[in-house]
N, C-alpha and C. Protein backbone atom coordinates (compact mmCIF):
# COMPACT_ATOMS: atom_id res chain seq x y z
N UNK A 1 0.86 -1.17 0.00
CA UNK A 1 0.00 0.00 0.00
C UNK A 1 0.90 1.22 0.00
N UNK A 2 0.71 2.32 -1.24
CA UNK A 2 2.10 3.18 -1.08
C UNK A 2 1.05 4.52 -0.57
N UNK A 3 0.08 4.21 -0.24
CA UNK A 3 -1.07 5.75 0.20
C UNK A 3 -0.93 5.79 1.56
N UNK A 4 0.10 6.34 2.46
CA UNK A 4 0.17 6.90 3.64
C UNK A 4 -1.20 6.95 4.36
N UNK A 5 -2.21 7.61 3.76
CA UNK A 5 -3.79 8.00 4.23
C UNK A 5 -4.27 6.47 4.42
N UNK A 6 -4.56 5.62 2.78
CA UNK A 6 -5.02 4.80 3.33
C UNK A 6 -4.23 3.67 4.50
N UNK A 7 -3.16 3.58 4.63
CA UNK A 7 -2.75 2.89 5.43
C UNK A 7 -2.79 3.50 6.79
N UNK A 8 -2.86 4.51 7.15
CA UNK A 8 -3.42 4.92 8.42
C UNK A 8 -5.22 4.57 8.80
N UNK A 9 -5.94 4.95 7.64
CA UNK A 9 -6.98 4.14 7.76
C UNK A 9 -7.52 2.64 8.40
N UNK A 10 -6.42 1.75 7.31
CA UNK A 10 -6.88 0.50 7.88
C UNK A 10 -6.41 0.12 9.09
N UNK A 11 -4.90 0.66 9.78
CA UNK A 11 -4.33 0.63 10.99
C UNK A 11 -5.49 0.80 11.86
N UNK A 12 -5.82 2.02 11.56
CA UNK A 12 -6.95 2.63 12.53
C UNK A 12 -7.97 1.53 12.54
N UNK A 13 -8.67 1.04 11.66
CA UNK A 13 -10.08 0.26 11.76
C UNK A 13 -9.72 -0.67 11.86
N UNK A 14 -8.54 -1.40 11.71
CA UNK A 14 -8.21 -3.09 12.58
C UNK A 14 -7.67 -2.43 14.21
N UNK A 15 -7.08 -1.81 14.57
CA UNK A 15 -7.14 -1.27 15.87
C UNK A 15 -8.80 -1.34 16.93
N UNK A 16 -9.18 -0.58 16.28
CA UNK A 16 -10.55 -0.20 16.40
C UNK A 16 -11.45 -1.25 16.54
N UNK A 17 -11.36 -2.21 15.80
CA UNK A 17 -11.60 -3.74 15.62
C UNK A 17 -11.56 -4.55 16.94
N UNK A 18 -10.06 -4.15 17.60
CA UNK A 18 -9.22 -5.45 18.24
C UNK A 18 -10.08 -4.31 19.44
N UNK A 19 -10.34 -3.10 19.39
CA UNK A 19 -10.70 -2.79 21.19
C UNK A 19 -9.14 -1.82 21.45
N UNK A 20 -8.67 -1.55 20.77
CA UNK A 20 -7.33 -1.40 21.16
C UNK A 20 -7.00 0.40 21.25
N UNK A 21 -6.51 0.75 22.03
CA UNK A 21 -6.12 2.11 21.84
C UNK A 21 -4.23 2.21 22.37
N UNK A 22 -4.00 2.45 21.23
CA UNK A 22 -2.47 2.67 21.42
C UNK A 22 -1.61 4.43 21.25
N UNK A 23 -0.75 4.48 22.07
CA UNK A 23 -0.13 5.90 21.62
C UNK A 23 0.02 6.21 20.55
N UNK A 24 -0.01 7.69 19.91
CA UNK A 24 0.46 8.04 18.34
C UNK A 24 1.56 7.57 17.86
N UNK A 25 2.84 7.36 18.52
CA UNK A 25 3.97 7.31 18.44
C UNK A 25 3.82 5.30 17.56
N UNK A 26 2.91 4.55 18.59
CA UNK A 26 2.97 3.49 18.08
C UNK A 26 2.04 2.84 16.58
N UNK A 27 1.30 3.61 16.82
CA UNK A 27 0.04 3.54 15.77
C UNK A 27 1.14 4.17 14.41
N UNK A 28 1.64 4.99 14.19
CA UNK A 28 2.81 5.62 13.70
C UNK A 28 3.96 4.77 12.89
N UNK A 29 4.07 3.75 13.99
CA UNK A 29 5.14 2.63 13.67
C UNK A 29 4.50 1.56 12.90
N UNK A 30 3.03 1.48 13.54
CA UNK A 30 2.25 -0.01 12.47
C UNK A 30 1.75 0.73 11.13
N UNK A 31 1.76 2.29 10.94
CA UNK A 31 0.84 2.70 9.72
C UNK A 31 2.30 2.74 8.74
N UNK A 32 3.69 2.47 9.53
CA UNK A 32 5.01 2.83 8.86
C UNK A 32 5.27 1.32 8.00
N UNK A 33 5.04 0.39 8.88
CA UNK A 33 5.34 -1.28 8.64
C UNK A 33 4.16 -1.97 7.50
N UNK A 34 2.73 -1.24 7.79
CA UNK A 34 2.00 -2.34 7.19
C UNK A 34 2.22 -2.39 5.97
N UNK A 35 2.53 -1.96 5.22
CA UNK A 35 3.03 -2.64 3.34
C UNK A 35 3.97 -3.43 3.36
N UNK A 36 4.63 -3.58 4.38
CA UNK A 36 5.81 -4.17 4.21
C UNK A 36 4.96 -6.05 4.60
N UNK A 37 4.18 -5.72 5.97
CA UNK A 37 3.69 -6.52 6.35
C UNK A 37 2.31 -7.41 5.71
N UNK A 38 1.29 -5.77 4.82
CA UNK A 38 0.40 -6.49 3.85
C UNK A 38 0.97 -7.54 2.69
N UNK A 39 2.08 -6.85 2.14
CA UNK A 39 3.14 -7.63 1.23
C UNK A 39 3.24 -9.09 1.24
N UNK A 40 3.72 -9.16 2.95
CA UNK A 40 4.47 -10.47 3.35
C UNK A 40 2.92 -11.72 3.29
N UNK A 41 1.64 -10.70 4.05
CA UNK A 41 0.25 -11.82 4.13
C UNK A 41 -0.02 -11.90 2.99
N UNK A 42 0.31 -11.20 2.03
CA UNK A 42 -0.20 -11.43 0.19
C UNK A 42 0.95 -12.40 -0.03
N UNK A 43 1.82 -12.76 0.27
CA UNK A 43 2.90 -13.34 -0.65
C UNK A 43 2.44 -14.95 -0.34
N UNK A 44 1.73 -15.40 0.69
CA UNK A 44 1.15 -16.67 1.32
C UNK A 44 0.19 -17.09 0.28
N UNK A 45 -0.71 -16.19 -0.10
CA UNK A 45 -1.79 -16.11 -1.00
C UNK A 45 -1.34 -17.31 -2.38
N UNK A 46 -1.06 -18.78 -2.36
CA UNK A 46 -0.33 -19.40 -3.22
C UNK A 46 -1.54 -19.94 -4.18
N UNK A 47 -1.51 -20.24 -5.95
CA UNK A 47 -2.78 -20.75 -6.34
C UNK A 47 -3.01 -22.23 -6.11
N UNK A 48 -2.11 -22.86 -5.67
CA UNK A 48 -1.98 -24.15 -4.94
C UNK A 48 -2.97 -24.44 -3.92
N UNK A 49 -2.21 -23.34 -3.14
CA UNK A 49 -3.53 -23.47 -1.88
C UNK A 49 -4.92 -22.80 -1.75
N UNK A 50 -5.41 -22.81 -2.75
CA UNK A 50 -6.44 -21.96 -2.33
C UNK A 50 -7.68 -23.25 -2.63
N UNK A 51 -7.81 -24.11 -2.63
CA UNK A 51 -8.88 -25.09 -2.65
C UNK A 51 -8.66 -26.08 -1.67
N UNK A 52 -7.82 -26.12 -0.86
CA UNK A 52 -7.27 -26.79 0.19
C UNK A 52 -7.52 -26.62 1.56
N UNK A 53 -8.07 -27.47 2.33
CA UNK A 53 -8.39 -27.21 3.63
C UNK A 53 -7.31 -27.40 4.72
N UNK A 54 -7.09 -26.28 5.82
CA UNK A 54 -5.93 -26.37 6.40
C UNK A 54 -5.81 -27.50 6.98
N UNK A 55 -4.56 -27.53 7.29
CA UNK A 55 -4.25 -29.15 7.82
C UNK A 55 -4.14 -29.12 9.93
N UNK A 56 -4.50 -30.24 9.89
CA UNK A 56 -4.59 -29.69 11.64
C UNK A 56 -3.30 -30.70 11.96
N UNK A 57 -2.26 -30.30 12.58
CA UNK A 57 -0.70 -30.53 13.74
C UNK A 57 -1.08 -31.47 14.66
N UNK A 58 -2.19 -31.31 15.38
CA UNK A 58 -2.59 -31.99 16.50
C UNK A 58 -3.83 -32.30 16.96
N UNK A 59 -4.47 -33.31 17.41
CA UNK A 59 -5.93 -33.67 17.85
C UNK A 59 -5.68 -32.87 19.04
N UNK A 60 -6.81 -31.59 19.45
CA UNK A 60 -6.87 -31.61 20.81
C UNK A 60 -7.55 -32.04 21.49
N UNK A 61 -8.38 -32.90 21.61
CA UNK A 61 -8.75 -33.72 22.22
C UNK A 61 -8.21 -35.56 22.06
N UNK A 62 -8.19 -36.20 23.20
CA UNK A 62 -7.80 -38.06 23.05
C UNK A 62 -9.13 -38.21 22.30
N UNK A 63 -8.75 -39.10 20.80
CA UNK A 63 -10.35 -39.91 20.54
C UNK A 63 -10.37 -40.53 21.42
N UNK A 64 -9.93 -41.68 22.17
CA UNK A 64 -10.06 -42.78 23.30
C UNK A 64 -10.88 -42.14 24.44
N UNK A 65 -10.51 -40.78 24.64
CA UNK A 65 -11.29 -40.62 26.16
C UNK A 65 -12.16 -39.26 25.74
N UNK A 66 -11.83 -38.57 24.74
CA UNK A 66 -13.01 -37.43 24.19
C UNK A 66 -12.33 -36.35 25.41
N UNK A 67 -10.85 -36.72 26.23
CA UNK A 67 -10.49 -35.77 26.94
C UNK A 67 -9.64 -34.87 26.32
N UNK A 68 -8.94 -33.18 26.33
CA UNK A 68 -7.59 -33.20 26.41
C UNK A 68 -6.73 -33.72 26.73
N UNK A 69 -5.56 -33.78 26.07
CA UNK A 69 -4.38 -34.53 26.00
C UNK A 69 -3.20 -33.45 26.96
């Protein structure tokens, strides 16, 4: 995003989102980073994966006892 404005925008309304109120100084630093950072969540965006359901690491629950593990 190379629009200063809008990237203070969306800072602001995902802030706003989370409940969050942070100093100018820091809000400042995320409206400075996010292209760098929208960039990096677009670069994931693969055409591979996009019909694919995520894969799950771990059962959290035991099937055997329907407890956590």
């Amino acid at each position: 995003m190379d629009d200063p404005a809008r990237a203070r925008e969306t800072v602001a309304a995902m802030l706003g989102a989370a409940g969050l109120a942070l100093p100018a100084a820091e809000v400042d630093a995320l409206v400075e980073m996010y292209a760098q950072l929208r960039a990096a969540a677009d670069s994931l965006d693969i055409p591979e994966a996009r019909e694919q359901e995520p894969a799950l690491l771990y059962s959290a629950a035991d099937p055997e006892t329907g407890s956590a593990s």
